[in-house]
N, C-alpha and C. Protein backbone atom coordinates (compact mmCIF):
# COMPACT_ATOMS: atom_id res chain seq x y z
N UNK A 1 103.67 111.54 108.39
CA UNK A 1 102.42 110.85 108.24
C UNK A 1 101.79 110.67 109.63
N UNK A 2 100.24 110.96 109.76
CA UNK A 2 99.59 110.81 111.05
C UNK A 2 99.14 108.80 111.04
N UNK A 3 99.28 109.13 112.59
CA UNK A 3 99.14 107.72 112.97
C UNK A 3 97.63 107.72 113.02
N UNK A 4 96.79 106.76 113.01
CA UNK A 4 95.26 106.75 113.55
C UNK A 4 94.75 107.66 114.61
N UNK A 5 95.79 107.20 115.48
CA UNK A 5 95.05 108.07 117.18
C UNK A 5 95.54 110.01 116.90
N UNK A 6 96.35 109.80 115.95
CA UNK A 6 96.92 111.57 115.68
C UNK A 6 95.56 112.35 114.85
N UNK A 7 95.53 111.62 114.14
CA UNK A 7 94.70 111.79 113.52
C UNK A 7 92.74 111.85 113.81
N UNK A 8 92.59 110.89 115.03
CA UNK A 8 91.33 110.86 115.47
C UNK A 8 91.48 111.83 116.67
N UNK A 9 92.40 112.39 117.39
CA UNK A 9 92.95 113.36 117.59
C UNK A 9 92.59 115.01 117.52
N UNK A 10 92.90 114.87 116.37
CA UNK A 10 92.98 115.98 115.48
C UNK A 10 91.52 116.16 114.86
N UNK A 11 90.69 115.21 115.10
CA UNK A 11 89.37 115.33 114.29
C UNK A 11 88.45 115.78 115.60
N UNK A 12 88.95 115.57 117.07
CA UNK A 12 88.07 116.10 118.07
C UNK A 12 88.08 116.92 117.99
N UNK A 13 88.88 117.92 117.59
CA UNK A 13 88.94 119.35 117.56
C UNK A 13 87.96 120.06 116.81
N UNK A 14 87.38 119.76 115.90
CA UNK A 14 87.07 120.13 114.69
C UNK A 14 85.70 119.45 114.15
N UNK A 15 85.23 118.34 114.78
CA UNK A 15 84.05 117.68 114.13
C UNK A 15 82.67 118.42 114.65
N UNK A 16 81.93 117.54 114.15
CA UNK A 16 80.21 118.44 113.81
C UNK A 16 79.64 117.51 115.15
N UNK A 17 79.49 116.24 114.90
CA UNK A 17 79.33 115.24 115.33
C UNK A 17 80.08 113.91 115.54
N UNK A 18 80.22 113.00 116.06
CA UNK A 18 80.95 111.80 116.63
C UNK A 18 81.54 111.09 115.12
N UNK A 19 80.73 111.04 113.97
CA UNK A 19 81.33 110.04 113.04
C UNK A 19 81.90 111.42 111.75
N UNK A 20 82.11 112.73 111.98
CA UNK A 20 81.85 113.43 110.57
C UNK A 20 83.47 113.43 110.61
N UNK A 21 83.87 113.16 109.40
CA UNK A 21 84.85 113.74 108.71
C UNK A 21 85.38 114.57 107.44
N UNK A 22 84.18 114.85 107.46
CA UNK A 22 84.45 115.43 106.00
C UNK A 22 83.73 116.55 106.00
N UNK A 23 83.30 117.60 107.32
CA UNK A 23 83.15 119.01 107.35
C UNK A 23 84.38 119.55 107.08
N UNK A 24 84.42 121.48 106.88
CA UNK A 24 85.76 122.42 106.86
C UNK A 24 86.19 122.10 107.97
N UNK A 25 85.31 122.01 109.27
CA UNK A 25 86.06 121.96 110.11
C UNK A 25 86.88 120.94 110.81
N UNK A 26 86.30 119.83 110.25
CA UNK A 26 87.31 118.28 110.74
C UNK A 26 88.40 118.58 109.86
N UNK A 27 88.32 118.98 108.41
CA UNK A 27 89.49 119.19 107.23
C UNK A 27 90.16 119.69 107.96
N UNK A 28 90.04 120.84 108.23
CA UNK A 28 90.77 122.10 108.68
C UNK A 28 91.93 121.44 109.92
N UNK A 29 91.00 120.93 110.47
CA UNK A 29 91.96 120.39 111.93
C UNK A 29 92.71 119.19 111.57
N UNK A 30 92.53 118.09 110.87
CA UNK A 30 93.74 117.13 110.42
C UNK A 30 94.40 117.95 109.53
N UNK A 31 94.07 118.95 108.82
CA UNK A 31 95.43 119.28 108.05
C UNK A 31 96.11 120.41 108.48
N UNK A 32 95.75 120.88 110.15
CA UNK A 32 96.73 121.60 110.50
C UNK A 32 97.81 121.07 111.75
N UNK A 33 96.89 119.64 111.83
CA UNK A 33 97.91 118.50 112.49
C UNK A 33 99.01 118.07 110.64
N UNK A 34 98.69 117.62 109.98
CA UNK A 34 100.03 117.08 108.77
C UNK A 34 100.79 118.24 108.72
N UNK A 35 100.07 119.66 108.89
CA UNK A 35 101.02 120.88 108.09
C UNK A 35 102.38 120.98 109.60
N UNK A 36 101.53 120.95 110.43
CA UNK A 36 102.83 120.98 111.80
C UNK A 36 103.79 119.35 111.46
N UNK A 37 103.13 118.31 111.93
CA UNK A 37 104.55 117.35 111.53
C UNK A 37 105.73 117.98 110.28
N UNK A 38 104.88 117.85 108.92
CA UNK A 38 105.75 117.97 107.84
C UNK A 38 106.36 119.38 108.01
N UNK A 39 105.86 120.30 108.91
CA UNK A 39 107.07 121.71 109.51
C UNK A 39 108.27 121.26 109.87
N UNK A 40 107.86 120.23 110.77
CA UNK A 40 108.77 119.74 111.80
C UNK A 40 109.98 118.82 111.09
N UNK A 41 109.25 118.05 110.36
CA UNK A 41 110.32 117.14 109.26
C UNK A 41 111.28 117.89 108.45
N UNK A 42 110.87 119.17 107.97
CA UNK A 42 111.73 119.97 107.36
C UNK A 42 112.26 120.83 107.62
N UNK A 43 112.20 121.01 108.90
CA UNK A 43 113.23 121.76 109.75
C UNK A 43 114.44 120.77 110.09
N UNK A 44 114.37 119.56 109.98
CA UNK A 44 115.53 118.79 109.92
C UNK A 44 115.92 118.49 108.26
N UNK A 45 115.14 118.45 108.03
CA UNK A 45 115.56 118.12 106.62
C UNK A 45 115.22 118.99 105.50
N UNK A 46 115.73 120.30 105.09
CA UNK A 46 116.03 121.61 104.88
C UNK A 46 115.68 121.17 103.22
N UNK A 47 116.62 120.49 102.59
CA UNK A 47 116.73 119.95 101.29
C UNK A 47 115.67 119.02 100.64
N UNK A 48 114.86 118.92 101.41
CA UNK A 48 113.68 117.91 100.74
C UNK A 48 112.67 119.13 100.48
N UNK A 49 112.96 118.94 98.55
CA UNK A 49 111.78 120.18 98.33
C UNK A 49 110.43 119.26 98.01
N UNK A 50 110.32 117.84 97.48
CA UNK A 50 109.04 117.39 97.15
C UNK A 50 108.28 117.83 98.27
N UNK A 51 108.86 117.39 99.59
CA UNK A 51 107.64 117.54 100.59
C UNK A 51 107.34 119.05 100.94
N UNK A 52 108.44 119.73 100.68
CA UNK A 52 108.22 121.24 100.86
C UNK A 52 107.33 121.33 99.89
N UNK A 53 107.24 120.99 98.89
CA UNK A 53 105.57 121.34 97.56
C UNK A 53 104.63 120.75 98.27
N UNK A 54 104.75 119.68 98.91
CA UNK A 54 103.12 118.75 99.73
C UNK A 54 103.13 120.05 100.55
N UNK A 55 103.10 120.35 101.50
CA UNK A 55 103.33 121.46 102.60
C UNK A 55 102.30 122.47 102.03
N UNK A 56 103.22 123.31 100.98
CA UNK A 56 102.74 124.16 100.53
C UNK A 56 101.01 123.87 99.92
N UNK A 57 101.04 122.69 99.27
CA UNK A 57 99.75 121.99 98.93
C UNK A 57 98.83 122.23 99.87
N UNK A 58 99.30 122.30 100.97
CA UNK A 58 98.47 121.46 102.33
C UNK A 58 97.95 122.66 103.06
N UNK A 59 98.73 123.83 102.98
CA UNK A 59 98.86 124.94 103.52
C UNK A 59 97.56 125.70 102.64
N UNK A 60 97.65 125.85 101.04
CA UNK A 60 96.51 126.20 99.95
C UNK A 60 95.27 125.66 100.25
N UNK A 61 95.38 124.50 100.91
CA UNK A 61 94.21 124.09 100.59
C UNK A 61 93.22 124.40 102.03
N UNK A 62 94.11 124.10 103.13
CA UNK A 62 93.55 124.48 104.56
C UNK A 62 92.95 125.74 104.18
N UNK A 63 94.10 127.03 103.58
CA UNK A 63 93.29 128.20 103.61
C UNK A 63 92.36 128.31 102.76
N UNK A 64 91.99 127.69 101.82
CA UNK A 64 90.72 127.59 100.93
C UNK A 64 89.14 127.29 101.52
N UNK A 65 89.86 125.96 102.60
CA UNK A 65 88.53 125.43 103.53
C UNK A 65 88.54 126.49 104.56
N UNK A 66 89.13 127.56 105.23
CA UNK A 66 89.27 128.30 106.22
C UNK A 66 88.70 129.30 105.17
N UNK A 67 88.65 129.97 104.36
CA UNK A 67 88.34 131.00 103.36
C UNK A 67 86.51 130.58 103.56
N UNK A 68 86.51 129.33 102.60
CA UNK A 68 85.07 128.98 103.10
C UNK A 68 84.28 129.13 104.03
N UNK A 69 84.71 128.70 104.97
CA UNK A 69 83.80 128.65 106.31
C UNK A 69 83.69 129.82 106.73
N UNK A 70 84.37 131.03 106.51
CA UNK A 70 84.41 132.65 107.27
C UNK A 70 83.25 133.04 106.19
N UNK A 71 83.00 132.48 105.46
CA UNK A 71 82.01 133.15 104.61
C UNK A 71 80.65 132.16 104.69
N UNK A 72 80.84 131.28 105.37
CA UNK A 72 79.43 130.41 105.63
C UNK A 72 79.00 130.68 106.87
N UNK A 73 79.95 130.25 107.99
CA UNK A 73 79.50 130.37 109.09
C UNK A 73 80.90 131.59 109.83
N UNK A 74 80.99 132.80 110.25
CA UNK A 74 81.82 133.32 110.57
C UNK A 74 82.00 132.70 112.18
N UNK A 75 81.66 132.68 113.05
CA UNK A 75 81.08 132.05 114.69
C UNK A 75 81.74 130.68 114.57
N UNK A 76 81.12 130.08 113.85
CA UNK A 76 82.41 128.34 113.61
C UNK A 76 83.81 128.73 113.26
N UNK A 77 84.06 129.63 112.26
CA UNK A 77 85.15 129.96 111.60
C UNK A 77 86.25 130.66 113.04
N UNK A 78 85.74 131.48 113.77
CA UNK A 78 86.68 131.94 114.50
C UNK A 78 86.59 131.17 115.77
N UNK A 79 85.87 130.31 116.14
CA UNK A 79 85.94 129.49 117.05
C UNK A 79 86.87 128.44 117.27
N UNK A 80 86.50 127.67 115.70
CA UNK A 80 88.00 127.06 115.04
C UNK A 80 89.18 126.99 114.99
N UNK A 81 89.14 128.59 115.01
CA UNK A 81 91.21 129.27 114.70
C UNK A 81 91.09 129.25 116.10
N UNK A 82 90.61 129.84 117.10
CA UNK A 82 90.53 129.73 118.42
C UNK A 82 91.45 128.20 118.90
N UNK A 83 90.56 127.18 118.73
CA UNK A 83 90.84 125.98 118.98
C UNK A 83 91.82 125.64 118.76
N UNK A 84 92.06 125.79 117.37
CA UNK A 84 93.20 125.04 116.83
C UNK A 84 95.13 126.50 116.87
N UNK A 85 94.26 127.40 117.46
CA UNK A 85 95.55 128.23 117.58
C UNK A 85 96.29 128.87 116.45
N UNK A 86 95.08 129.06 115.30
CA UNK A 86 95.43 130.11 113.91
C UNK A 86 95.91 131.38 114.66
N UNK A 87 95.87 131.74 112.86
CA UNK A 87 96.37 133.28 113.36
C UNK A 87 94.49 134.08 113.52
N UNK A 88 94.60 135.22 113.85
CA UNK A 88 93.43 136.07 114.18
C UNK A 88 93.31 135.66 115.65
């Protein structure tokens, strides 16, 4: 789980403007800050499949909002993965 500051963090990366949270691209960047912790949690803890299904959840859905945006704005979209250190 992200703390506040992980999380406000994670939204510099990615915002439009100072208060937005709810562009692809603020999404995109807090949930590729949760998808790294909960990596990290289950690399110690191998046997926890609930959170391995959140993960996977988390992982579907990033690429859904990343799917989006390459088809709205391509220039934000690879600027993004840039930033945040995707693949491409």
């Amino acid at each position: 789980m992200l703390t506040k500051r992980q999380k406000a963090n994670a939204l510099k990366k990615g915002q439009r403007h100072d208060a937005d949270t709810g562009s692809p691209e603020a999404q995109v960047a807090v949930l590729s800050k949760r998808i790294d912790e909960l990596a990290s949690h289950l690399k110690k803890n191998h046997k926890d499949n609930h959170s391995r299904r959140g993960l996977l959840q988390m992982v579907a859905d990033r690429r859904k909002h990343l799917k989006y945006l390459e088809g709205k704005d391509s220039k934000v979209y690879s600027k993004l993965v840039k930033a945040l250190g995707l693949k491409k």
